[in-house]
C-alpha atoms as a PDB file:
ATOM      1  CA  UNK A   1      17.208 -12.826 -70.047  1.00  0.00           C
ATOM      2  CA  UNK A   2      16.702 -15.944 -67.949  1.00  0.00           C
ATOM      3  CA  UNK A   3      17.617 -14.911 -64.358  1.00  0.00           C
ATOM      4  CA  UNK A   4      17.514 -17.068 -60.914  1.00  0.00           C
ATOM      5  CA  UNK A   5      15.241 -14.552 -59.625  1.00  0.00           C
ATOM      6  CA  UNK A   6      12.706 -16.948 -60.668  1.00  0.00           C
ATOM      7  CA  UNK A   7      14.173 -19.297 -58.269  1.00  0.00           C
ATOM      8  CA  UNK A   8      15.460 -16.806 -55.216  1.00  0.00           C
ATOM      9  CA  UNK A   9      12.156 -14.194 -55.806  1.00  0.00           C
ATOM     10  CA  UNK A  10      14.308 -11.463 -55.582  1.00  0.00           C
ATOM     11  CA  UNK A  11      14.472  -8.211 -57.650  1.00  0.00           C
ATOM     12  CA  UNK A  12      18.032  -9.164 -58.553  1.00  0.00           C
ATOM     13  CA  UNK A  13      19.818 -11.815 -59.411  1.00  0.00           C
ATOM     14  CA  UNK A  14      22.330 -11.836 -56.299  1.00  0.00           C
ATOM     15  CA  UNK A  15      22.901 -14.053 -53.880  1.00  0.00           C
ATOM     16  CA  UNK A  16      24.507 -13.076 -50.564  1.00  0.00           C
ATOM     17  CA  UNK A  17      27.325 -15.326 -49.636  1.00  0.00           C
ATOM     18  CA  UNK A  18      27.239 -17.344 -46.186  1.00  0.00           C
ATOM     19  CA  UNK A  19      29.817 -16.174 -43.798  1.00  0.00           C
ATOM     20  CA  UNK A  20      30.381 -17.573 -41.086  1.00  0.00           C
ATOM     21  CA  UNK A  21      30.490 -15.085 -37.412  1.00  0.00           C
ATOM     22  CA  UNK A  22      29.676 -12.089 -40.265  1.00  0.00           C
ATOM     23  CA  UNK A  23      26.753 -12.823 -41.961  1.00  0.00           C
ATOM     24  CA  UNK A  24      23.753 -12.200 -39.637  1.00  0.00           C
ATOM     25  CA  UNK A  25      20.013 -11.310 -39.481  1.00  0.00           C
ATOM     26  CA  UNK A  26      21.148  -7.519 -39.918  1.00  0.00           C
ATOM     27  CA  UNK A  27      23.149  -7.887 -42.952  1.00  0.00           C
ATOM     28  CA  UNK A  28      20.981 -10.432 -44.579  1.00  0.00           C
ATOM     29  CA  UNK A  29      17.873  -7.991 -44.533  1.00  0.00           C
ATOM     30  CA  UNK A  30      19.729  -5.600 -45.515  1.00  0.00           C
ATOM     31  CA  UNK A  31      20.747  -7.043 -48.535  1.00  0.00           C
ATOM     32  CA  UNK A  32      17.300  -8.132 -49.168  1.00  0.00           C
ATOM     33  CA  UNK A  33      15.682  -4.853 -48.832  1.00  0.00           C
ATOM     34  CA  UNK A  34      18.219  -4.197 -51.733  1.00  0.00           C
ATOM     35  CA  UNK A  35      16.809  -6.739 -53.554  1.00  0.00           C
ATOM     36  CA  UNK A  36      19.271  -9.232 -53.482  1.00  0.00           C
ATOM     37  CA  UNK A  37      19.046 -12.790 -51.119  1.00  0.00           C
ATOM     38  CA  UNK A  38      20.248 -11.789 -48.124  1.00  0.00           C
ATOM     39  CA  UNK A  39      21.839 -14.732 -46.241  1.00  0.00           C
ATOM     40  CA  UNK A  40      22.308 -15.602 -42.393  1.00  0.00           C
ATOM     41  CA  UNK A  41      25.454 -18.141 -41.690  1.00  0.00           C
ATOM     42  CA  UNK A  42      24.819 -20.436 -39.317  1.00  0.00           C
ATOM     43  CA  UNK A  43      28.244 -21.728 -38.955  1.00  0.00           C
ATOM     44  CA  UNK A  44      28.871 -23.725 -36.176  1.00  0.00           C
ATOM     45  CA  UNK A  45      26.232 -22.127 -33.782  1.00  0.00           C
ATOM     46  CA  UNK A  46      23.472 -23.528 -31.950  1.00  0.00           C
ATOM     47  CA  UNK A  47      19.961 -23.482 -33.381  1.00  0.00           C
ATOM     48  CA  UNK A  48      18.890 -20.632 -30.863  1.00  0.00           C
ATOM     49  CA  UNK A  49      21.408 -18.456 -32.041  1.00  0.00           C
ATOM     50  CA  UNK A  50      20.117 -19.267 -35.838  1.00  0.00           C
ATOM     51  CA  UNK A  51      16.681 -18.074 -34.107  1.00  0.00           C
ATOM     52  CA  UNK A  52      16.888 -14.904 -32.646  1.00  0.00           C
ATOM     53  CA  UNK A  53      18.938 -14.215 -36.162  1.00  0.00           C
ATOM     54  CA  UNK A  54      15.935 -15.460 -38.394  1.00  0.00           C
ATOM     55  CA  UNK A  55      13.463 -12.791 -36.124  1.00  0.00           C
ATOM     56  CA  UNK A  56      15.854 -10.346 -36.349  1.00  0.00           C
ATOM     57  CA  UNK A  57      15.810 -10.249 -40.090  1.00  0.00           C
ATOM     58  CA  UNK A  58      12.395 -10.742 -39.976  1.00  0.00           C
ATOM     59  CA  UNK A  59      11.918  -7.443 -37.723  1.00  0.00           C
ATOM     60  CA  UNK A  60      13.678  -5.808 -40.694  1.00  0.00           C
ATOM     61  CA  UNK A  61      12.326  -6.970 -43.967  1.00  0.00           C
ATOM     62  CA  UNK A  62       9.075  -8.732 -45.606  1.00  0.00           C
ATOM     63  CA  UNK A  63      11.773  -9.899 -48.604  1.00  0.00           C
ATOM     64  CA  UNK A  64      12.878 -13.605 -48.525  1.00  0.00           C
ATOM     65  CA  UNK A  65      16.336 -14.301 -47.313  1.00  0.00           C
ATOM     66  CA  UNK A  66      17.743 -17.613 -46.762  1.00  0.00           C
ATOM     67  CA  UNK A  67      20.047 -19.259 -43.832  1.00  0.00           C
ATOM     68  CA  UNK A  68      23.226 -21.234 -44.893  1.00  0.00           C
ATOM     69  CA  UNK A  69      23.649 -24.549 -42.876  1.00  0.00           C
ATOM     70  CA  UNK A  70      27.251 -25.512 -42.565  1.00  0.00           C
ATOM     71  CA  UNK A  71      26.188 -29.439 -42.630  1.00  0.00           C
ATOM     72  CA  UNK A  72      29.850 -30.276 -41.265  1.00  0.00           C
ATOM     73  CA  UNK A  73      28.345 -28.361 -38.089  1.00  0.00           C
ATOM     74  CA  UNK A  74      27.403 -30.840 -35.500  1.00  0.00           C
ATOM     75  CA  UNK A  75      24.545 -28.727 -34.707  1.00  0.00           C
ATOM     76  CA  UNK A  76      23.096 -28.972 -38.288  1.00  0.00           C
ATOM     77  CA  UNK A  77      20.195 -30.846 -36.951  1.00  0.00           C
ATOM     78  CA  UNK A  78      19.192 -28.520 -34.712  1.00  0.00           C
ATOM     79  CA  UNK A  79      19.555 -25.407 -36.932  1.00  0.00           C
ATOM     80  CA  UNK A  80      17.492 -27.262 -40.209  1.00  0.00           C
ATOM     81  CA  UNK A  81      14.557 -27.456 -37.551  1.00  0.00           C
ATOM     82  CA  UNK A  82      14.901 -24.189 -36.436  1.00  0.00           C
ATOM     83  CA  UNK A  83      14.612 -23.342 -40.814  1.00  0.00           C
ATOM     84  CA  UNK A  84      11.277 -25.340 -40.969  1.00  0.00           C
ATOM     85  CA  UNK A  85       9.768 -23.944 -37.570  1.00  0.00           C
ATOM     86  CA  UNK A  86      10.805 -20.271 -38.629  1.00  0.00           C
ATOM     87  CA  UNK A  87       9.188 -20.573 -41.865  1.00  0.00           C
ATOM     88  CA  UNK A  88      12.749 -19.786 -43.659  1.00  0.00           C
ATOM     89  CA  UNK A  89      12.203 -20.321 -47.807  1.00  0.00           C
ATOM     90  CA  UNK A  90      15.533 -20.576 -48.762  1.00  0.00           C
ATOM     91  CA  UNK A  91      18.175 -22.739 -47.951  1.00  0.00           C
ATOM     92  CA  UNK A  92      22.083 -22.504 -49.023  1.00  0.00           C
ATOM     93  CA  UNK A  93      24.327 -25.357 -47.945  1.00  0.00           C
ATOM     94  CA  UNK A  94      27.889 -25.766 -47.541  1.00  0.00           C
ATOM     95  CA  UNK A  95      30.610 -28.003 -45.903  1.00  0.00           C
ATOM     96  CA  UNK A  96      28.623 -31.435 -46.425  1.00  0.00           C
ATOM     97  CA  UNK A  97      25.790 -33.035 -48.289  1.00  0.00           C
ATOM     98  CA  UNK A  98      22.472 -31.953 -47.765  1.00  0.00           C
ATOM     99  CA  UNK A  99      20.764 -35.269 -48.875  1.00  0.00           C
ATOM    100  CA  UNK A 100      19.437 -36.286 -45.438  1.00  0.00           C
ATOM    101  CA  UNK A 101      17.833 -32.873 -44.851  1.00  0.00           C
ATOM    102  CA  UNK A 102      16.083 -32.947 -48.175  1.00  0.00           C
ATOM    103  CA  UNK A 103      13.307 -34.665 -47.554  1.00  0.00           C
ATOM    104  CA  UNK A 104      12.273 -32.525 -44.907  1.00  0.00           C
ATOM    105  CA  UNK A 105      13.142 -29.037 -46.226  1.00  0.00           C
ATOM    106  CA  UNK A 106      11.697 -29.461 -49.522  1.00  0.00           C
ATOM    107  CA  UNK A 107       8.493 -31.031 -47.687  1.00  0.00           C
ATOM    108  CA  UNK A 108       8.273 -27.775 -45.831  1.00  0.00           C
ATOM    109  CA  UNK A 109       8.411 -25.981 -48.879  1.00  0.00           C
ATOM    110  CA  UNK A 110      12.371 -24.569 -48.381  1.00  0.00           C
ATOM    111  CA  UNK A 111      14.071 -24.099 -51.737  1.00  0.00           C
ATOM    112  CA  UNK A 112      17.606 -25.389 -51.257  1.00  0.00           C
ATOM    113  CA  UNK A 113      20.489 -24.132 -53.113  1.00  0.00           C
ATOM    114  CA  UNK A 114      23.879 -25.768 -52.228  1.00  0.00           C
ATOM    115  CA  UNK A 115      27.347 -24.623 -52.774  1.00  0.00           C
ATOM    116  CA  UNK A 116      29.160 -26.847 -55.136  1.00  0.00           C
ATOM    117  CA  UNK A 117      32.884 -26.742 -56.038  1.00  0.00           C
ATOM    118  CA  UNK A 118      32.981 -29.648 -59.156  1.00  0.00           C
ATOM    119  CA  UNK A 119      30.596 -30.915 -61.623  1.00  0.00           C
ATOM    120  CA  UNK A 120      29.880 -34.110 -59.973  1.00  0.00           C
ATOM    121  CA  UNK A 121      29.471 -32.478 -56.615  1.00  0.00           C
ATOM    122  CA  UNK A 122      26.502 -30.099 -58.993  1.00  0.00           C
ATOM    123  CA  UNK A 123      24.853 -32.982 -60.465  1.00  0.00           C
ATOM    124  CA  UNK A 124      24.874 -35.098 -57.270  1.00  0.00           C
ATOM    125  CA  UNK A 125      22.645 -32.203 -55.430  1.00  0.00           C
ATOM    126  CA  UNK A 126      20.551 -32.082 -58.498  1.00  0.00           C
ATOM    127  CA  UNK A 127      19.664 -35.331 -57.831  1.00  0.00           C
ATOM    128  CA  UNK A 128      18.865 -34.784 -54.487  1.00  0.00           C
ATOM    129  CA  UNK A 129      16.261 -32.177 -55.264  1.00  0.00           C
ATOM    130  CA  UNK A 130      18.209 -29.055 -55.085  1.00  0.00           C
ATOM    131  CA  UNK A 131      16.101 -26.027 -57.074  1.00  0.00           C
ATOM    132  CA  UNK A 132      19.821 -24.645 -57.593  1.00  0.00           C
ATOM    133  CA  UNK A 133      23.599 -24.657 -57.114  1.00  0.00           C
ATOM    134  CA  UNK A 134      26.025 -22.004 -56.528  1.00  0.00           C
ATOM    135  CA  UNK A 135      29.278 -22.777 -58.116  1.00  0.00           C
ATOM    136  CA  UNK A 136      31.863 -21.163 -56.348  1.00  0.00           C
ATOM    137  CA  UNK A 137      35.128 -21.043 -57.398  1.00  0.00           C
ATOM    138  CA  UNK A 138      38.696 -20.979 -55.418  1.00  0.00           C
ATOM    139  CA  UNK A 139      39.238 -17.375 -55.926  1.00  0.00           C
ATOM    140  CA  UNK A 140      36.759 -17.561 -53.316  1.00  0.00           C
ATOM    141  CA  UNK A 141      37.140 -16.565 -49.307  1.00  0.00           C
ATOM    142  CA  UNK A 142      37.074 -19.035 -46.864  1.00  0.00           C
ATOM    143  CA  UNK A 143      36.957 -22.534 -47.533  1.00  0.00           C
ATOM    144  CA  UNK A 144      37.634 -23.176 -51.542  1.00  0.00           C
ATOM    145  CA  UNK A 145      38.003 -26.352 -53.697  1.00  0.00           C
ATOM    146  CA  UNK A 146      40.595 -26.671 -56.505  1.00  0.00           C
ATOM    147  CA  UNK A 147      38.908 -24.652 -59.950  1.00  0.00           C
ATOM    148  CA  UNK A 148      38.229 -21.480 -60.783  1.00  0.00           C
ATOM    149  CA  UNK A 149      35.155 -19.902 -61.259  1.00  0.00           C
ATOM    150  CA  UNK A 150      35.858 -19.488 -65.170  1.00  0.00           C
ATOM    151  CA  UNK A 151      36.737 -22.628 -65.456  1.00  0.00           C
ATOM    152  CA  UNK A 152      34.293 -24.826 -63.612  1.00  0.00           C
ATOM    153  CA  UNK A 153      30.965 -22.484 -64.098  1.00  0.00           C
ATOM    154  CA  UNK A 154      30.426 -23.810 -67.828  1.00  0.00           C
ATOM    155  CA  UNK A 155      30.993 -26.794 -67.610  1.00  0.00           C
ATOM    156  CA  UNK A 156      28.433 -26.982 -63.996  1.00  0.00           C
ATOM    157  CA  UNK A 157      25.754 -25.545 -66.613  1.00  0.00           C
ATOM    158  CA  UNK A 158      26.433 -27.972 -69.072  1.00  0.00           C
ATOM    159  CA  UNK A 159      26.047 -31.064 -66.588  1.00  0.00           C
ATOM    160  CA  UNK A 160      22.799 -30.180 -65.087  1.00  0.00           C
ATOM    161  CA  UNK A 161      19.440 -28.784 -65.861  1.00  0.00           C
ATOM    162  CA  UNK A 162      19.004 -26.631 -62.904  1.00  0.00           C
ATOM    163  CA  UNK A 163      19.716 -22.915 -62.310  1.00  0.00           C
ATOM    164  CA  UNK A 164      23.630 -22.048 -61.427  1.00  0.00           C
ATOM    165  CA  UNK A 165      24.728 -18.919 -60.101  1.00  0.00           C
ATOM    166  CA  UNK A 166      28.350 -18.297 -59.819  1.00  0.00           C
ATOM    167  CA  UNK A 167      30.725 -16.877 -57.168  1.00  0.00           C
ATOM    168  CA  UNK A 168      34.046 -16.764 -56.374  1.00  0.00           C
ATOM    169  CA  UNK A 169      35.883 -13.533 -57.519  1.00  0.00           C
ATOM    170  CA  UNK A 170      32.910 -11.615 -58.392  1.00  0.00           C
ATOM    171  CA  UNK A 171      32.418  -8.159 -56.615  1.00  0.00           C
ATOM    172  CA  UNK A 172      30.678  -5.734 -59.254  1.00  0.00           C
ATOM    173  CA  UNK A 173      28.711  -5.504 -62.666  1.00  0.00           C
ATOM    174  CA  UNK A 174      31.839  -6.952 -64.553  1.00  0.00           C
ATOM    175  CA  UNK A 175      31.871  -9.805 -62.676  1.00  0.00           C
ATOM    176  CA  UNK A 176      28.220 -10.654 -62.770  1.00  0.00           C
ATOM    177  CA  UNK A 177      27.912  -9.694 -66.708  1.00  0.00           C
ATOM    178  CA  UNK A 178      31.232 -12.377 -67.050  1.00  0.00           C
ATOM    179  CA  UNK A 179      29.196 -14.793 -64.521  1.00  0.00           C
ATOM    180  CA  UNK A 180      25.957 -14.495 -67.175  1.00  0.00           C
ATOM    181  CA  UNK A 181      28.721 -15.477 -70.591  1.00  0.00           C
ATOM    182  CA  UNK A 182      29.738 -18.520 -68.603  1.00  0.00           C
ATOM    183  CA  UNK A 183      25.966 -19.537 -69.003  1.00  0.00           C
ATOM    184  CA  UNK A 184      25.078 -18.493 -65.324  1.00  0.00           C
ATOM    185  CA  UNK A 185      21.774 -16.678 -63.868  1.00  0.00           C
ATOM    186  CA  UNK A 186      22.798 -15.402 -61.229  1.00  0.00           C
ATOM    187  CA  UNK A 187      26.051 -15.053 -58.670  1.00  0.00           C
ATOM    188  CA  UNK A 188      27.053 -14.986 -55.228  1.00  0.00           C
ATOM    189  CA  UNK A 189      28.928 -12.720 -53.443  1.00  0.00           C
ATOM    190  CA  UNK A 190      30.833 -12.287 -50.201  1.00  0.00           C
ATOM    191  CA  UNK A 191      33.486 -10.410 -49.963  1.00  0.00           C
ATOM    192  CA  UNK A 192      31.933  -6.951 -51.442  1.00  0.00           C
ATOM    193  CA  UNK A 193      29.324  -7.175 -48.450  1.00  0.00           C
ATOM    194  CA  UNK A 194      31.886  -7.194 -45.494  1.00  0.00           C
ATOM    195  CA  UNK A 195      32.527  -3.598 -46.194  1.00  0.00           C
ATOM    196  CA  UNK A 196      28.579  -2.973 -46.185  1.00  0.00           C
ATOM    197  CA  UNK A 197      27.748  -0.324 -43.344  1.00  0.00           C
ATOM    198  CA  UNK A 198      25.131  -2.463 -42.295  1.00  0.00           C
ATOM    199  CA  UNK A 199      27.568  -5.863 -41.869  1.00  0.00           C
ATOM    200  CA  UNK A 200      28.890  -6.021 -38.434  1.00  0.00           C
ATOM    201  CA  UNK A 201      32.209  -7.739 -38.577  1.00  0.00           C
ATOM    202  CA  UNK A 202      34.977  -5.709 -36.382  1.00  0.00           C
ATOM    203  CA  UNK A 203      36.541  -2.167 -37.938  1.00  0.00           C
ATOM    204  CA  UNK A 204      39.651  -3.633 -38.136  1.00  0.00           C
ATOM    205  CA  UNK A 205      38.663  -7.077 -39.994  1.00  0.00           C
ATOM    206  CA  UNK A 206      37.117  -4.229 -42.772  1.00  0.00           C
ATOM    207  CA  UNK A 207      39.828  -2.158 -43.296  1.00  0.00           C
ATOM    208  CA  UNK A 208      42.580  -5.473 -43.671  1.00  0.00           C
ATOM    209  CA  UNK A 209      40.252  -6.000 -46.836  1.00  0.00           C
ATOM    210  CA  UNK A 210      40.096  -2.407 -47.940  1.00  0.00           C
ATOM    211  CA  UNK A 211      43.580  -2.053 -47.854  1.00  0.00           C
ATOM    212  CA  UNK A 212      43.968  -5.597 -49.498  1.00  0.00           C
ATOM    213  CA  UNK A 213      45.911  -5.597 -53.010  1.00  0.00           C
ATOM    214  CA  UNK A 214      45.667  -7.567 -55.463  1.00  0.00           C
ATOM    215  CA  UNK A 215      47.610 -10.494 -54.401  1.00  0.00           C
ATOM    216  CA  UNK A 216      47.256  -9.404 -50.644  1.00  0.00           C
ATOM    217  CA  UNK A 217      45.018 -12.854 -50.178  1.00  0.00           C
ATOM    218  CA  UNK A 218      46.835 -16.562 -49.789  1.00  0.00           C
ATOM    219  CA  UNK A 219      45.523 -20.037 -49.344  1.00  0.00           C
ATOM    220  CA  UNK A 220      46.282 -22.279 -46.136  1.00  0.00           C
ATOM    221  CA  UNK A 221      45.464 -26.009 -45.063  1.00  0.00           C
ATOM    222  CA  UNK A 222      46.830 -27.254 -48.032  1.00  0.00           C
ATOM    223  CA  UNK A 223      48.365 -29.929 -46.209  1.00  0.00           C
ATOM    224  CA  UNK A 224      45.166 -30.821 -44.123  1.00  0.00           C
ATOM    225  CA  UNK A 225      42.589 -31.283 -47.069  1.00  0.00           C
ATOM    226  CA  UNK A 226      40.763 -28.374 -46.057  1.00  0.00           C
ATOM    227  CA  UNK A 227      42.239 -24.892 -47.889  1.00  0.00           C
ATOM    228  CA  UNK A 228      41.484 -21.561 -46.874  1.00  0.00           C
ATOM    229  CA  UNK A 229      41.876 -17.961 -48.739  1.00  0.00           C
ATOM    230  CA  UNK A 230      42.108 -15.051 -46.518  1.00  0.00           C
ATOM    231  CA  UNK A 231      43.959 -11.954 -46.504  1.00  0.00           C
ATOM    232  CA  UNK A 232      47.642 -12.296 -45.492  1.00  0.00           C
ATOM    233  CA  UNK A 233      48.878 -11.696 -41.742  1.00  0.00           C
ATOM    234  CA  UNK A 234      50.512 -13.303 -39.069  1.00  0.00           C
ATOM    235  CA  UNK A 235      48.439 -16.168 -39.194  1.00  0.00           C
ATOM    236  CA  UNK A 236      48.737 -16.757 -42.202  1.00  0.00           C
ATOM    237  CA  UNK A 237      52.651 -16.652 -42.824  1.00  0.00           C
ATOM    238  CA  UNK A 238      52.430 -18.462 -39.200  1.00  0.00           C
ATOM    239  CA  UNK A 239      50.811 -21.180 -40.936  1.00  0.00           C
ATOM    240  CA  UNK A 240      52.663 -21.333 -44.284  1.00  0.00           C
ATOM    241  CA  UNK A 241      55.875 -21.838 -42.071  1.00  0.00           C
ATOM    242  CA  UNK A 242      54.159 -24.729 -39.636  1.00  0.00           C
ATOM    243  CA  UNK A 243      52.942 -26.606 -43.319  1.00  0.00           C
ATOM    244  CA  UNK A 244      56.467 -26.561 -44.500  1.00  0.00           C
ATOM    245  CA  UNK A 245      57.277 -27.837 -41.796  1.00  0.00           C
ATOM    246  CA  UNK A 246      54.869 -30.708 -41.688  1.00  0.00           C
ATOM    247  CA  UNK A 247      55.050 -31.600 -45.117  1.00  0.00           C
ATOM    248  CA  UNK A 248      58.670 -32.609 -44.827  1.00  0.00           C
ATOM    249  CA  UNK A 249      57.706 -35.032 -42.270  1.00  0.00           C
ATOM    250  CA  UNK A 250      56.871 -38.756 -43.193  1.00  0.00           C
ATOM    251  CA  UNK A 251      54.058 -38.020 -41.213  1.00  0.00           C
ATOM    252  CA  UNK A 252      52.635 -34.284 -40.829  1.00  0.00           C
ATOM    253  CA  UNK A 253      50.824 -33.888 -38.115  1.00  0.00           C
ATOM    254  CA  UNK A 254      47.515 -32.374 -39.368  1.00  0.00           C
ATOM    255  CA  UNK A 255      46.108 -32.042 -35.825  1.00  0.00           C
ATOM    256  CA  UNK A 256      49.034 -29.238 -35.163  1.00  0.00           C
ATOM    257  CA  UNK A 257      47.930 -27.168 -38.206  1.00  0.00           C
ATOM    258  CA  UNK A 258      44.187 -27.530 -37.389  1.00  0.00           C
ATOM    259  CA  UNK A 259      44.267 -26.698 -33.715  1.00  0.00           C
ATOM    260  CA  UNK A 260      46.077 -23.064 -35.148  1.00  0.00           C
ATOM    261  CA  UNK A 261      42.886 -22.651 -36.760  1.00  0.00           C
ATOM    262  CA  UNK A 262      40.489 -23.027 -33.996  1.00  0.00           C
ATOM    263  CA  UNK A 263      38.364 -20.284 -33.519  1.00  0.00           C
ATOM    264  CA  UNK A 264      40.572 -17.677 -35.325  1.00  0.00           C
ATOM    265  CA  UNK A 265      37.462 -16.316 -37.463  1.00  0.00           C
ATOM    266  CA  UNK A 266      35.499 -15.181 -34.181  1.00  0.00           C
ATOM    267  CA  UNK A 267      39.329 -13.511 -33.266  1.00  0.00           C
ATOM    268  CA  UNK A 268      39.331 -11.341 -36.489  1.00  0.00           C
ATOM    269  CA  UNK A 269      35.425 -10.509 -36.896  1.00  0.00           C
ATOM    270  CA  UNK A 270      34.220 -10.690 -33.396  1.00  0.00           C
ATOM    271  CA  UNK A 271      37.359  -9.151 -31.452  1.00  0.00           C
ATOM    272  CA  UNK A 272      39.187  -7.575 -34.464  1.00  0.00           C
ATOM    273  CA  UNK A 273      42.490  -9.431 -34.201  1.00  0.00           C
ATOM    274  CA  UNK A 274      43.007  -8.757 -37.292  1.00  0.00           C
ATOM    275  CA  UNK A 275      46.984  -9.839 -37.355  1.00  0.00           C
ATOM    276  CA  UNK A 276      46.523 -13.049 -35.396  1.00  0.00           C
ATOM    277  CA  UNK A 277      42.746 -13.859 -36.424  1.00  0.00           C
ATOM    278  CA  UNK A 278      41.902 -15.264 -39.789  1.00  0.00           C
ATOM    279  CA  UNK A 279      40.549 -12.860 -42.056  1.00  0.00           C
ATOM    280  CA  UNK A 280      38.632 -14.781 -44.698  1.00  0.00           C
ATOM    281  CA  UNK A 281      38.009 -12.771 -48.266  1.00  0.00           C
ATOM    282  CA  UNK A 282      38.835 -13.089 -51.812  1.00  0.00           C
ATOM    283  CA  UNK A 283      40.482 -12.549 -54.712  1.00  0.00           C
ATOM    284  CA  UNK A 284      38.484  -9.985 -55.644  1.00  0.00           C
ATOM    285  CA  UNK A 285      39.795  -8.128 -52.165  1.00  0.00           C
ATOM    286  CA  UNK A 286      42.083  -5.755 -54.375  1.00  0.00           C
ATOM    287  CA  UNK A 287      39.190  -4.141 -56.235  1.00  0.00           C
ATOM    288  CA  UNK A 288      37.022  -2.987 -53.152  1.00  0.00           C
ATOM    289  CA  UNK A 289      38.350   0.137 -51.617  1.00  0.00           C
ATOM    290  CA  UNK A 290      35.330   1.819 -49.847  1.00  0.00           C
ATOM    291  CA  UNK A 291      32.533   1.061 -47.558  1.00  0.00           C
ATOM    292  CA  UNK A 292      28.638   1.674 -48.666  1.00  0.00           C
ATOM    293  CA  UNK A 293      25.338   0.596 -47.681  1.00  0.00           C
ATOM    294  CA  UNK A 294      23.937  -2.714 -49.374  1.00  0.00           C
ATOM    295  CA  UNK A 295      21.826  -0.529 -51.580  1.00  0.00           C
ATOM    296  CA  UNK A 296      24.920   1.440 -52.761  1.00  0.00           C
ATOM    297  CA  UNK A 297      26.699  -1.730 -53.642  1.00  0.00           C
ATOM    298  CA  UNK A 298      23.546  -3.814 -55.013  1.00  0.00           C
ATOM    299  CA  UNK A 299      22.506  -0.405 -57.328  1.00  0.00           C
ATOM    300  CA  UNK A 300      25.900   0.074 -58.065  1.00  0.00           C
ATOM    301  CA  UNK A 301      26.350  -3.588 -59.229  1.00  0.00           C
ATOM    302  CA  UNK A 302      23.214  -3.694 -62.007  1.00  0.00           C
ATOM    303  CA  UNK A 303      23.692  -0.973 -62.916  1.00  0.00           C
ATOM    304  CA  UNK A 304      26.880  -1.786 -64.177  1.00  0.00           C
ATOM    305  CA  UNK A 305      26.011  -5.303 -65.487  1.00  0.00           C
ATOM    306  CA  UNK A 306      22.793  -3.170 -67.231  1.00  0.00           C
ATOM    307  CA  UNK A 307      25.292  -1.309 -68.691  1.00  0.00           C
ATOM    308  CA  UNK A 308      27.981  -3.881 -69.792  1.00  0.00           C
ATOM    309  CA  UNK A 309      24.665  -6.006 -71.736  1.00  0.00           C
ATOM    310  CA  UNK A 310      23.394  -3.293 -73.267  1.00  0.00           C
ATOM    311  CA  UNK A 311      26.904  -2.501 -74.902  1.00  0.00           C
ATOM    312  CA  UNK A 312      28.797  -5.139 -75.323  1.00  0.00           C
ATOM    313  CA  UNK A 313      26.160  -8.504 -75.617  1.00  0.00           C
ATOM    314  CA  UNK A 314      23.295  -7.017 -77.349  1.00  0.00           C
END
């Protein structure tokens, strides 16, 4: 079976998803010890920050593990330097395109692997030079697009030569052995690692998504161009109300709805506001009802998937 551990060099064929203010150099070597890509998010912060992050995983684990570069980020620059000086192998982008930084990375010998959420977005970064894509799909935390993971994943594979690895929705062996049928190598997951041991986003932003149900999550900014999924809360119904509002207008005023969301991630994971603070997961949400260590959930993953091939697709 073709796998994108050919791409990642990884023992498994899991990617770590990006999260901003929760995915750091602890988490990501963690999840590459297990033998997955462990990730650091570099959000919005300042290349220094990305540093001490990148050593800190490094400290940890001699696995590979990549940094995600939110390219909307105005201190992108800064932070793809910081990836070349560190001597970082993997990229994953988001947010943006990564065409100006290509050059560079792939110069310095960093395999980049963007996030894509349509077909032409997929065959664009192929283009570029991208050694992958993740298509991730709006069951999805955080920021989404408009398809679904079933529904866009084929059709990414069909439009482009490189490897794909799906996410959105995906959270245990099911979901990867589905993610392989849809012609995938690989997938990327998020929300099944906030509830690692070793991820340090606040008590209380874990247990909102261990007590999440299944349609506990809802989407926001709608009305701005930029939607969100996260688990529902005061926020969130706060914001629902203030787009209703808006949209009846002639002329919404965006700048309302996006000031509510300033910095109400680092409120839920940093200070564990979890009512007022946006608390970013998927769909997938309902199914996870326990905390474990990254090996736990990795192991407990393939072995699943090994299970569901060997029984059902061979």
């Amino acid at each position: 079976m073709k796998t994108i551990c050919d791409v990642i060099k990884t023992k498994y064929p899991i990617i770590q998803g990006g999260m901003a203010w929760i995915a750091d150099g602890d988490l990501a070597a963690a999840v590459s010890e297990a033998g997955g890509l462990g990730v650091i998010a570099a959000g919005a912060a300042p290349g220094e920050y990305v540093r001490a992050e990148i050593r800190k995983a490094k400290a940890k684990t001699k696995n590979p593990f990549a940094v995600n570069v939110m390219l909307l980020s105005p201190e992108a620059d800064d932070v793809v330097k910081v990836v070349i000086d560190e001597g970082v192998g993997f990229v994953t982008t988001g947010a943006g395109n990564p065409q100006k930084y290509m050059e560079s990375l792939k110069k310095a010998g960093v395999v980049v692997i963007p996030v894509v959420a349509s077909v032409a977005h997929a065959k664009k970064m192929q283009k570029y030079g991208a050694s992958a894509v993740v298509a991730e799909g709006m069951e999805a935390g955080g920021h989404i697009g408009k398809l679904t993971t079933m529904a866009m994943t084929p059709q990414i594979v069909d439009a482009v030569s490189i490897p794909v690895a799906a996410a959105g929705g995906i959270a245990d062996g099911r979901g990867l052995a589905a993610a392989f049928a849809l012609g995938a190598r690989g997938a990327q997951i998020g929300t099944r690692f906030l509830v690692a041991k070793e991820c340090n986003v606040h008590q209380n932003y874990k247990n909102m998504v261990l007590k999440a149900k299944d349609i506990d999550t809802v989407v926001t900014g709608q009305i701005t161009g930029h939607p969100v999924r996260g688990v529902r809360n005061y926020l969130t119904r706060a914001f629902e109300a203030a787009e209703k509002e808006e949209s009846r207008k002639d002329k919404p005023d965006i700048k309302r709805l996006e000031e509510m969301g300033v910095g109400r991630l680092r409120l839920a994971a940093v200070e564990g506001d979890a009512d007022g603070g946006s608390v970013f997961a998927g769909q997938i949400a309902g199914l996870i009802n326990k905390e474990e260590t990254c090996v736990e959930i990795i192991e407990g993953i393939m072995d699943q998937f090994k299970d569901i091939i060997k029984n059902i697709f061979i």
